[in-house]
C-alpha atoms as a PDB file:
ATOM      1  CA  UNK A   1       8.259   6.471  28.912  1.00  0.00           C
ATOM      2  CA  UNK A   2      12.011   5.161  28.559  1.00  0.00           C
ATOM      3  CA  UNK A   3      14.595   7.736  27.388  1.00  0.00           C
ATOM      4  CA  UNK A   4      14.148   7.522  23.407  1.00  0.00           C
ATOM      5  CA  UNK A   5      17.404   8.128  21.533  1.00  0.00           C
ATOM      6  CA  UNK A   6      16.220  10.205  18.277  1.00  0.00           C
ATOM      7  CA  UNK A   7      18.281   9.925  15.539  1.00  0.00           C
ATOM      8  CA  UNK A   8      18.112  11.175  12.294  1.00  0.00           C
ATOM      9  CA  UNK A   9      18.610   8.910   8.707  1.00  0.00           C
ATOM     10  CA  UNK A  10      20.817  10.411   5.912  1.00  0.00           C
ATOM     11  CA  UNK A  11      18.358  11.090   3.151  1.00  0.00           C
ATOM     12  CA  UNK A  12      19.828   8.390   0.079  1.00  0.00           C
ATOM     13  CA  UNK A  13      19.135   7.800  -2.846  1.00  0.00           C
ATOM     14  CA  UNK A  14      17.703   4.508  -3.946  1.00  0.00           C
ATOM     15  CA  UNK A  15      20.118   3.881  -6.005  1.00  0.00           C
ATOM     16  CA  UNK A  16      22.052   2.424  -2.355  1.00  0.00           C
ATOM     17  CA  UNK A  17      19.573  -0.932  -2.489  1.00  0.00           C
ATOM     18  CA  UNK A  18      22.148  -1.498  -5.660  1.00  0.00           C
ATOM     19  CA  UNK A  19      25.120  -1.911  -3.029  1.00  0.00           C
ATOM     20  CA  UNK A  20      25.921  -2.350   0.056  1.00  0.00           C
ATOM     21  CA  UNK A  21      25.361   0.008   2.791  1.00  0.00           C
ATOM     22  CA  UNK A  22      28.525   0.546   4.420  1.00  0.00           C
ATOM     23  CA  UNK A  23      28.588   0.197   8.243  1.00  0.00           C
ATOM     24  CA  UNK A  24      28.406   3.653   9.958  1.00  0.00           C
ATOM     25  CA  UNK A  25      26.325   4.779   7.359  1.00  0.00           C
ATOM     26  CA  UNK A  26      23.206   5.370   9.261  1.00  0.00           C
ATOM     27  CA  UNK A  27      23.104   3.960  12.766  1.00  0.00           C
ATOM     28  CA  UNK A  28      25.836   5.454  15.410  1.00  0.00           C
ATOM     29  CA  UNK A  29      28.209   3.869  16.956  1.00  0.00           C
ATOM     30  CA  UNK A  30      26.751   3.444  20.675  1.00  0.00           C
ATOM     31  CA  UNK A  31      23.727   2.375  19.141  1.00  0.00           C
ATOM     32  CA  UNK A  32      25.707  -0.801  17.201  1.00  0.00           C
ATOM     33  CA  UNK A  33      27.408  -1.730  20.580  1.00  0.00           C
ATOM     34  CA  UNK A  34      24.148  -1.821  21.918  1.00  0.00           C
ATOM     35  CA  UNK A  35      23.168  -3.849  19.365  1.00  0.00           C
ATOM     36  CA  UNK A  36      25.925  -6.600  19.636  1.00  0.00           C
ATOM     37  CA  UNK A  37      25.702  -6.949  22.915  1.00  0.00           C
ATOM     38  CA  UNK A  38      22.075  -8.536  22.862  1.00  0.00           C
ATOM     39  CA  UNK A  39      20.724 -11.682  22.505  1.00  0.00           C
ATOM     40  CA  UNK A  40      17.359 -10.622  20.708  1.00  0.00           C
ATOM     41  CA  UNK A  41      17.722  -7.262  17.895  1.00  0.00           C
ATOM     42  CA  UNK A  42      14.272  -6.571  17.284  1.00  0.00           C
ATOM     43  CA  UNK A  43      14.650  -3.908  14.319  1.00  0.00           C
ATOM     44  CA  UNK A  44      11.279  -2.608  13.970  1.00  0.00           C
ATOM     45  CA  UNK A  45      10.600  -0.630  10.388  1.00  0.00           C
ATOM     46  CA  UNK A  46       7.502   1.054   7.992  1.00  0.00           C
ATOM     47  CA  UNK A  47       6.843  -1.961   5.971  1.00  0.00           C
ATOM     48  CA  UNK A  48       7.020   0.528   2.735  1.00  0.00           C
ATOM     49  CA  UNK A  49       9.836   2.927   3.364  1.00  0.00           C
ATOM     50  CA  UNK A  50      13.105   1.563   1.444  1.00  0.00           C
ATOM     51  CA  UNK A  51      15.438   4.258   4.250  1.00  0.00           C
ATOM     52  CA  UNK A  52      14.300   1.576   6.689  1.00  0.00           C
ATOM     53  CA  UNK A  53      15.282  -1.161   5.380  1.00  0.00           C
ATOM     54  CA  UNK A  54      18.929   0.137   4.277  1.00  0.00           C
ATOM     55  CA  UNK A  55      19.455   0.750   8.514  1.00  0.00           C
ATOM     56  CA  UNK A  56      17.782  -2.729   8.985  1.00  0.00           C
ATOM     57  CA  UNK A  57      21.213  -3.943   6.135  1.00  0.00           C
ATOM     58  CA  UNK A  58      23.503  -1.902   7.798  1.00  0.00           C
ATOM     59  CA  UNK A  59      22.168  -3.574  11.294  1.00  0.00           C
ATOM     60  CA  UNK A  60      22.279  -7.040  10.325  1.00  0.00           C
ATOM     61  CA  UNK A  61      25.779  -6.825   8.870  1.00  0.00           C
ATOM     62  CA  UNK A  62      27.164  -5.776  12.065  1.00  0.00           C
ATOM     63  CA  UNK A  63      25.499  -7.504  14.436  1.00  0.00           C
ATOM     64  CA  UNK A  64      26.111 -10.961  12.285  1.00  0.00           C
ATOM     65  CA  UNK A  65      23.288 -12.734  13.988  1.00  0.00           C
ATOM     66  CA  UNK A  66      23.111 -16.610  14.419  1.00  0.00           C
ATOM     67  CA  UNK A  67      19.428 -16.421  13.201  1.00  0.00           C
ATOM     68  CA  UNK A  68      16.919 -14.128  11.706  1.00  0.00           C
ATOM     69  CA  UNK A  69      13.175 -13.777  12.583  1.00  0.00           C
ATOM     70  CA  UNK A  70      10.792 -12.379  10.209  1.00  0.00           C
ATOM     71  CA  UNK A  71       7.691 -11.387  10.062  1.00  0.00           C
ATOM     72  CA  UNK A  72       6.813 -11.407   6.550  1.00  0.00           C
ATOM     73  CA  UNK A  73       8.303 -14.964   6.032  1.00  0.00           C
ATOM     74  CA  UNK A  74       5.807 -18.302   6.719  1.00  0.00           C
ATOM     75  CA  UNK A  75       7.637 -21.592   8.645  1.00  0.00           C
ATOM     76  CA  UNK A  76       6.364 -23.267   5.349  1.00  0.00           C
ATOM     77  CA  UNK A  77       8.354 -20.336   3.008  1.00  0.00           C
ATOM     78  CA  UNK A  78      11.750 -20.722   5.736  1.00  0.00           C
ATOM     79  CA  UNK A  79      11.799 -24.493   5.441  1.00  0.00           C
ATOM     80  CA  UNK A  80      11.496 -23.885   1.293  1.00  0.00           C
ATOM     81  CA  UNK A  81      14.349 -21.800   1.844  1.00  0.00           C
ATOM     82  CA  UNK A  82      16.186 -23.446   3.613  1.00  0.00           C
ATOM     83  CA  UNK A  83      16.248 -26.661   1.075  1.00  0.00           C
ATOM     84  CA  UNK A  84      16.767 -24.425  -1.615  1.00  0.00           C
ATOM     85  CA  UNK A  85      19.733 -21.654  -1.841  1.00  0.00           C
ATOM     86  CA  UNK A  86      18.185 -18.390  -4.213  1.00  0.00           C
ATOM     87  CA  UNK A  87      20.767 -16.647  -5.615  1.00  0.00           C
ATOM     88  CA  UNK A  88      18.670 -13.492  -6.915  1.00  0.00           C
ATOM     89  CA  UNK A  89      15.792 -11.361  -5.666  1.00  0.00           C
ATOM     90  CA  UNK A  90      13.628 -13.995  -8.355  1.00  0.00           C
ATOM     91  CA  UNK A  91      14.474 -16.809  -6.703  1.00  0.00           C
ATOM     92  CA  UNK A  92      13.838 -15.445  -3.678  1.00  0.00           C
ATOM     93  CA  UNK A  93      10.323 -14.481  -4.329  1.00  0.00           C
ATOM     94  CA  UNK A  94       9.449 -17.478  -6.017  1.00  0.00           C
ATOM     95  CA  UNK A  95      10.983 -19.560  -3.017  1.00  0.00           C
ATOM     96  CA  UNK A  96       9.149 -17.273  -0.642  1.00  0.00           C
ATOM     97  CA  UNK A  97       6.059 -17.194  -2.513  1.00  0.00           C
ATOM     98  CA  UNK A  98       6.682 -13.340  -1.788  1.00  0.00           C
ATOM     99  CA  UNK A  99       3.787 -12.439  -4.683  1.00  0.00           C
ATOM    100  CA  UNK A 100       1.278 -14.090  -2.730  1.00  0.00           C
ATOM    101  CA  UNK A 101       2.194 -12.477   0.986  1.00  0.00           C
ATOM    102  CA  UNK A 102       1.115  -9.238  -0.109  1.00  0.00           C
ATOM    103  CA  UNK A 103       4.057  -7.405   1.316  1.00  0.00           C
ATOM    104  CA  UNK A 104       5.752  -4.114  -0.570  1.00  0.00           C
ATOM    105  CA  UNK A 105       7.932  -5.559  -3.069  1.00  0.00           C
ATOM    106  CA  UNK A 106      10.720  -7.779  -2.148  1.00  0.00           C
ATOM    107  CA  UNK A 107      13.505  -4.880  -3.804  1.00  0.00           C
ATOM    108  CA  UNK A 108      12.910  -3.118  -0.696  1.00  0.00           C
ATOM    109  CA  UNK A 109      13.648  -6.472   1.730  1.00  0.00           C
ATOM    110  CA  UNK A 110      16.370  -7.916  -0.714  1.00  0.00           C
ATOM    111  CA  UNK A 111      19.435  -6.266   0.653  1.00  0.00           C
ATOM    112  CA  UNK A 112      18.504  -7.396   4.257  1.00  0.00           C
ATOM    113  CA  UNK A 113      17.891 -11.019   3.160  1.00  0.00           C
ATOM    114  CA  UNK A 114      21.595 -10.459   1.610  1.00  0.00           C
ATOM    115  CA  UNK A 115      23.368  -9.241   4.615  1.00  0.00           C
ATOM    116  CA  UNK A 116      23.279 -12.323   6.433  1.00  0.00           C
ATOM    117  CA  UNK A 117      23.979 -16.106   5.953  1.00  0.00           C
ATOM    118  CA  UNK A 118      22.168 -16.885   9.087  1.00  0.00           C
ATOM    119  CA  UNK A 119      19.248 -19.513   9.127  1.00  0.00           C
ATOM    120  CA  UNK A 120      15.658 -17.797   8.293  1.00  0.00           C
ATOM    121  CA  UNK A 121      12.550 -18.518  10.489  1.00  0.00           C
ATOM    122  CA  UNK A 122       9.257 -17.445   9.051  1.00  0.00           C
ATOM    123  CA  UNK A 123       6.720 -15.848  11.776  1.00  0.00           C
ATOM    124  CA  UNK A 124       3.982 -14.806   9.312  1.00  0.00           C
ATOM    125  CA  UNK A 125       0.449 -15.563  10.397  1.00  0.00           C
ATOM    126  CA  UNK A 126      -0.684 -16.625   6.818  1.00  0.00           C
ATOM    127  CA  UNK A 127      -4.438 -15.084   5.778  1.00  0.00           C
ATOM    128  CA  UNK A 128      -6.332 -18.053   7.060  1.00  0.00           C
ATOM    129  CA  UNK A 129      -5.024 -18.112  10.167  1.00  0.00           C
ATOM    130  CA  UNK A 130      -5.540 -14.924  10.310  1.00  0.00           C
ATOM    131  CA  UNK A 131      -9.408 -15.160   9.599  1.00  0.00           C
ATOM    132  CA  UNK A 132     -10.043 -17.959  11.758  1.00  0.00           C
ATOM    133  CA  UNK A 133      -8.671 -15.725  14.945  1.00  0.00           C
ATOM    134  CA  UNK A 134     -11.320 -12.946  13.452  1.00  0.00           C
ATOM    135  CA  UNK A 135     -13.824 -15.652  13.950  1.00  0.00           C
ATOM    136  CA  UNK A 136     -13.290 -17.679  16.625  1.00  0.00           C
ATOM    137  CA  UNK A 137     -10.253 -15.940  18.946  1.00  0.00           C
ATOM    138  CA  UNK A 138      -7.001 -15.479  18.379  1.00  0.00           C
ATOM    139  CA  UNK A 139      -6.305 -17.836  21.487  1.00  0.00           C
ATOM    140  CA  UNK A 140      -8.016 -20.883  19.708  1.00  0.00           C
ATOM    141  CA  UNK A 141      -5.872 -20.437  16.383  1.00  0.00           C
ATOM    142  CA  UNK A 142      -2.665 -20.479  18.784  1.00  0.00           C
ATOM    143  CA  UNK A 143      -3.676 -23.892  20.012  1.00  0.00           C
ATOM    144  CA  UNK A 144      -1.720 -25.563  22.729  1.00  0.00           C
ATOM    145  CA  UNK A 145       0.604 -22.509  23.095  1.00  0.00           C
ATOM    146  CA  UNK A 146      -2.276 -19.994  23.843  1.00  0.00           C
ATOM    147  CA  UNK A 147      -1.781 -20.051  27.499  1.00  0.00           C
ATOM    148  CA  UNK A 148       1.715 -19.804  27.356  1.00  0.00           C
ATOM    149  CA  UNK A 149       1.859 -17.306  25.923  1.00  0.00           C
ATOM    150  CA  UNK A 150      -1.407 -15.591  27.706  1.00  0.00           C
ATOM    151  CA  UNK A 151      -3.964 -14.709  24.477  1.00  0.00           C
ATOM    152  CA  UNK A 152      -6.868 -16.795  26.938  1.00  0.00           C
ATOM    153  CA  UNK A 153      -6.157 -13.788  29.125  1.00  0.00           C
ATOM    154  CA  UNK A 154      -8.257 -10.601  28.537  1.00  0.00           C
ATOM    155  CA  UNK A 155      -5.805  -7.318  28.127  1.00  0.00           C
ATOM    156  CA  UNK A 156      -6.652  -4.860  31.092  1.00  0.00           C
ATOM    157  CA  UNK A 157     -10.043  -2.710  30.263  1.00  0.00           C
ATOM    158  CA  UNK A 158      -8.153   0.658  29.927  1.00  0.00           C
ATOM    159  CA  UNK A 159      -5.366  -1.287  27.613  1.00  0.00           C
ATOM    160  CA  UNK A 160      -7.920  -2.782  25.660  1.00  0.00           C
ATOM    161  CA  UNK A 161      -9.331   0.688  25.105  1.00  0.00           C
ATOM    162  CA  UNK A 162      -6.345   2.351  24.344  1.00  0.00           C
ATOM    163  CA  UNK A 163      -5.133  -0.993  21.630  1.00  0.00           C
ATOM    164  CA  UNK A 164      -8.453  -0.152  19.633  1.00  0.00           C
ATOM    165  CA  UNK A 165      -8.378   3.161  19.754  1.00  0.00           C
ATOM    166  CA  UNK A 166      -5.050   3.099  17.942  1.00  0.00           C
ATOM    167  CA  UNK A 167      -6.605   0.112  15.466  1.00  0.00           C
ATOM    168  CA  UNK A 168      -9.568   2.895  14.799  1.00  0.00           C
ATOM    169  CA  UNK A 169      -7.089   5.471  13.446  1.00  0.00           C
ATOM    170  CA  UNK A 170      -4.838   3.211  11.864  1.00  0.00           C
ATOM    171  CA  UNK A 171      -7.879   2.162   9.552  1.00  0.00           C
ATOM    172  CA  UNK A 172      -8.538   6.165   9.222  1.00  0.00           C
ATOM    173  CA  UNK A 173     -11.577   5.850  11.722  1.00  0.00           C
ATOM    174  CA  UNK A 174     -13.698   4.015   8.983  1.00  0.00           C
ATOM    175  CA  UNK A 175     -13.871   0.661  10.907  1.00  0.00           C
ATOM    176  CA  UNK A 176     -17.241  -0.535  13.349  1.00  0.00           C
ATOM    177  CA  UNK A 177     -16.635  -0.611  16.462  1.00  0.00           C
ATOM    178  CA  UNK A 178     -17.304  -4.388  16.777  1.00  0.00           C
ATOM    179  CA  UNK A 179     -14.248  -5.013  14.386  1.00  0.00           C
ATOM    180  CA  UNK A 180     -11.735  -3.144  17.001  1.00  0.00           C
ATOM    181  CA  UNK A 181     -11.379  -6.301  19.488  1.00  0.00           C
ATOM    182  CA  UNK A 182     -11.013  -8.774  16.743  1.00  0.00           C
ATOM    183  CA  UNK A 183      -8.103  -6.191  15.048  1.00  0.00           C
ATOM    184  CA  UNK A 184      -6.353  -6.031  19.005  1.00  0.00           C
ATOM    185  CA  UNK A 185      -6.709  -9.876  19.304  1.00  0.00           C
ATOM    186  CA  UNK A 186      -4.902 -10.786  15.697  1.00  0.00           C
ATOM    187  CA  UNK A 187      -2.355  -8.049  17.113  1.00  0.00           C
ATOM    188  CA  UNK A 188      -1.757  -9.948  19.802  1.00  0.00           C
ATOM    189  CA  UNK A 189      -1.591 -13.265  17.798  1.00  0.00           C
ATOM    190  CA  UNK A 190       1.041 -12.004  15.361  1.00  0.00           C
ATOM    191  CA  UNK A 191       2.955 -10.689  18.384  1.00  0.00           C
ATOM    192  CA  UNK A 192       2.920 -14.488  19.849  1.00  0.00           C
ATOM    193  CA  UNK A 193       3.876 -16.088  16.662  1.00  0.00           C
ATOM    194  CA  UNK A 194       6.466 -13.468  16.276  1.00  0.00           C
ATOM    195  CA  UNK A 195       7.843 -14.618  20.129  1.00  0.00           C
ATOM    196  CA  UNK A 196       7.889 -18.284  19.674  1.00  0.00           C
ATOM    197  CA  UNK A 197       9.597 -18.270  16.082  1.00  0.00           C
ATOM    198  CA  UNK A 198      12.290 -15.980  18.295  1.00  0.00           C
ATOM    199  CA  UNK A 199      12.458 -18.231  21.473  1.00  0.00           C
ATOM    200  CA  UNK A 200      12.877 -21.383  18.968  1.00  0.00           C
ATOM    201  CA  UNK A 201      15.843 -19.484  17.148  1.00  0.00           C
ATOM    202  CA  UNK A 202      17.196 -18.723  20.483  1.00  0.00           C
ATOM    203  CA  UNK A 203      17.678 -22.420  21.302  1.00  0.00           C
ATOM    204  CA  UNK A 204      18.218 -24.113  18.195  1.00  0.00           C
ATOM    205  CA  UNK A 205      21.495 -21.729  17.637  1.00  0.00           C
ATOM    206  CA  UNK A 206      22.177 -19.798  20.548  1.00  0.00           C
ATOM    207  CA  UNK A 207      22.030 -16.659  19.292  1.00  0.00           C
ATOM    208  CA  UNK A 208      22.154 -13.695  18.580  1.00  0.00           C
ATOM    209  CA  UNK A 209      18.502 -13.201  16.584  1.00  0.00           C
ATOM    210  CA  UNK A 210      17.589 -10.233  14.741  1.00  0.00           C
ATOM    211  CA  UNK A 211      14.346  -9.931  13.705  1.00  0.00           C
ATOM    212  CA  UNK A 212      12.604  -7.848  11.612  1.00  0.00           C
ATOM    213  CA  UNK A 213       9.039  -6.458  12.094  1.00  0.00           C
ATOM    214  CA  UNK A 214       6.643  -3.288  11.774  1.00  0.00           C
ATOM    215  CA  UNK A 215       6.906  -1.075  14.710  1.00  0.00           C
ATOM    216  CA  UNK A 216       3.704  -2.329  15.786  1.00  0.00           C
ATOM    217  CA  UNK A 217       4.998  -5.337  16.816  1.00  0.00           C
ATOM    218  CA  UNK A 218       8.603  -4.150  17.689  1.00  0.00           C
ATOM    219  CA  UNK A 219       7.480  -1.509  20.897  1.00  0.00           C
ATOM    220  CA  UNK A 220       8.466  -2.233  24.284  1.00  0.00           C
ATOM    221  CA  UNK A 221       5.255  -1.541  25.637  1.00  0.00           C
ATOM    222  CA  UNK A 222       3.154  -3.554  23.955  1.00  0.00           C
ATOM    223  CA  UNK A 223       4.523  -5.693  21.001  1.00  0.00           C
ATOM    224  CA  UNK A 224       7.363  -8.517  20.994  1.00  0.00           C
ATOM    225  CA  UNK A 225       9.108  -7.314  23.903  1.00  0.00           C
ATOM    226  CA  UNK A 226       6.086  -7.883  26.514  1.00  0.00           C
ATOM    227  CA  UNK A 227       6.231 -11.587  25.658  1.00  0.00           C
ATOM    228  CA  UNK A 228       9.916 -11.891  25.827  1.00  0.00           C
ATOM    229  CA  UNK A 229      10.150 -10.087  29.585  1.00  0.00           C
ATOM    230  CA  UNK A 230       7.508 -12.962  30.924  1.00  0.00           C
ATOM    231  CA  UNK A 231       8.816 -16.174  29.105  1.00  0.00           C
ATOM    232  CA  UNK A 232      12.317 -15.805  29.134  1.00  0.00           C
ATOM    233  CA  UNK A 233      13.375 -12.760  31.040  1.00  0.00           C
ATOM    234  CA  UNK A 234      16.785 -13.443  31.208  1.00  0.00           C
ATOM    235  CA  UNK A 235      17.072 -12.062  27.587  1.00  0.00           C
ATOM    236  CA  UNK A 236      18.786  -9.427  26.571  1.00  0.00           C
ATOM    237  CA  UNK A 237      16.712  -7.247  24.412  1.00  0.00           C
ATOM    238  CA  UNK A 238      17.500  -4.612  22.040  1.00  0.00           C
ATOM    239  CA  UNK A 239      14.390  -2.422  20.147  1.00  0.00           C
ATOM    240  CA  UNK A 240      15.259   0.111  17.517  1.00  0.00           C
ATOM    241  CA  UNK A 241      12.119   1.861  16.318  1.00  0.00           C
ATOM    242  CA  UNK A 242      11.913   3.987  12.793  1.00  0.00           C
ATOM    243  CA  UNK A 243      10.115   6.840  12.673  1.00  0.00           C
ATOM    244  CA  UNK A 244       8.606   8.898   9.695  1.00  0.00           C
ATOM    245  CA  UNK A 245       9.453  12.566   9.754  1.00  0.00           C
ATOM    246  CA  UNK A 246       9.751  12.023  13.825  1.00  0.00           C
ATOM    247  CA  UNK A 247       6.410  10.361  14.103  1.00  0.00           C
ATOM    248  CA  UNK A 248       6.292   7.303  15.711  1.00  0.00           C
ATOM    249  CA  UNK A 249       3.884   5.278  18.194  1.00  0.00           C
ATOM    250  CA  UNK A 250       5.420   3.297  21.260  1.00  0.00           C
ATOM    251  CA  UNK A 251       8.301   2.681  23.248  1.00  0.00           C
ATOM    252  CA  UNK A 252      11.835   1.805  22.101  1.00  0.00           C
ATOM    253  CA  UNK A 253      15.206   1.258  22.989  1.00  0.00           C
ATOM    254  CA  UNK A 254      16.123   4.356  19.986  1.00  0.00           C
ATOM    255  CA  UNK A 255      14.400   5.444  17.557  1.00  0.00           C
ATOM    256  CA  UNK A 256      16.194   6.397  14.025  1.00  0.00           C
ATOM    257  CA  UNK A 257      14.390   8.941  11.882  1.00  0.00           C
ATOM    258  CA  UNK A 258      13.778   9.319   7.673  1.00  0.00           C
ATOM    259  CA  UNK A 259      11.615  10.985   5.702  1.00  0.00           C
ATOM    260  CA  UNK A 260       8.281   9.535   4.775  1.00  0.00           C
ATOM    261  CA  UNK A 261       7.897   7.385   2.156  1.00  0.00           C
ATOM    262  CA  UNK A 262       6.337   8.600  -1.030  1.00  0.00           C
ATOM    263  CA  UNK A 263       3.241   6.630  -1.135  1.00  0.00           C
ATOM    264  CA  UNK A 264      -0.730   7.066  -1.901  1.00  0.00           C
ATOM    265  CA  UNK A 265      -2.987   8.463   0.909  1.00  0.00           C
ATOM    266  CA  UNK A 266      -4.227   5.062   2.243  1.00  0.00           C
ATOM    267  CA  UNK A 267      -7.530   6.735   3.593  1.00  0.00           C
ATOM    268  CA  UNK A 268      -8.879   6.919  -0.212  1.00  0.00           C
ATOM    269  CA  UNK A 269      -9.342   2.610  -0.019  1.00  0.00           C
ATOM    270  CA  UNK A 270     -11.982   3.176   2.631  1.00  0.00           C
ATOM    271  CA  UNK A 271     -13.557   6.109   0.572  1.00  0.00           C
ATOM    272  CA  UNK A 272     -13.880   4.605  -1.866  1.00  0.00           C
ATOM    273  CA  UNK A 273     -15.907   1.604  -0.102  1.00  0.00           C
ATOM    274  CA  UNK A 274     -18.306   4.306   1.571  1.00  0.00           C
END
């Protein structure tokens, strides 16, 4: 494993998604050169923890990209946006269709989508797409770009093993086994889309991109990163990871640290379905 840099968050009060976070706040110094001098910023977060999304502000501010990425944005939602300027967190939403996504709520992403002027480019793979990779492969849904970007190939047998057995525990061990593949496959399709929305940013503006993701999709060793290395190695590619009371899975360029998120045990959903 790559030498992790382990930093540790301020604890804030939430009160700070009211202003700006002020550079130097939360990430270090060496880490923001770091930063700047990529072409791709893949800032990797806990979709629910508002401490990750303050560094994400303070990240995008400095780095001033030329384009962002995101994962929780459709192409249909960025070319809405695009047409249409939203001055508040409700036009936003309603632009975005945010309600509908079924993301935490868009108070948490609001400052990030404020810190930059740069052009949006959605990389969400909406529901139905998502269902139609569940039923017949996440390489078909891809279409022509599937063998580009490699989803006909089969992952090796001991990193297809080692993919589901971190889907199984993600879902608190309550999933079949036969639902494990499908789970790695959609992974792999969101990590695709995710790519090509980058690459397309890339050379429609030049760059720098920042994108913003779940960790998942942000590690070096598996995620976003993987794709990047074979298409267009030439890149230069920054990963910052967040971690959750220093527990994170996967590789990363540094790792920041914050305290968990208050949230509900997510293991009582599949309780109650048993």
């Amino acid at each position: 494993m790559r030498h992790l840099a382990i930093l540790t968050a301020a604890v804030l009060s939430l009160t700070f998604l009211t202003r700006p976070v002020l550079a130097g706040d939360l990430i270090p110094d060496d880490i923001l050169a770091q930063m700047k001098d990529a072409d791709v910023v893949i800032l990797g977060e806990v979709h629910d923890n508002p401490l990750h999304h303050l560094v994400q502000t303070e990240a995008i501010a400095d780095i001033d990209p030329s384009a962002m990425v995101w994962e929780m944005v459709t192409e249909e939602g960025a070319q809405r946006l695009a047409q249409t300027a939203a001055s508040n967190p409700e036009e936003l939403s309603r632009i975005l269709r945010w309600a509908e996504t079924g993301w935490p709520p868009l108070s948490m992403y609001y400052p990030v989508f404020q810190a930059s002027e740069a052009p949006v480019y959605g990389a969400m793979v909406p529901r139905a797409a998502a269902r139609a990779a569940m039923e017949r492969g996440a390489a078909t849904t891809l279409g022509a770009d599937a063998a580009r970007y490699g989803l006909n190939i089969p992952l090796a047998p001991e990193d297809q093993a080692a993919r589901e057995a971190e889907q199984l525990a993600a879902h608190c061990n309550a999933l079949p086994a036969e639902a494990l593949p499908q789970l790695v496959a959609i992974q792999r399709l969101r990590d695709a889309v995710l790519t090509r929305a980058i690459l397309r940013a890339i050379d429609e503006t030049g760059g720098p991109v920042a994108v913003i993701t779940g960790n998942g999709h942000a590690r070096k060793d598996q995620g976003i990163p993987t794709f990047l290395s074979r298409l267009r190695p030439g890149l230069k590619v920054f990963v910052l990871g967040q971690s959750e009371d220093g527990v994170v899975t996967g590789e990363f360029d540094a790792v920041i640290d914050s305290p968990a998120a208050e949230r509900e045990d997510p293991c009582k959903a599949f309780e109650t379905q048993n």
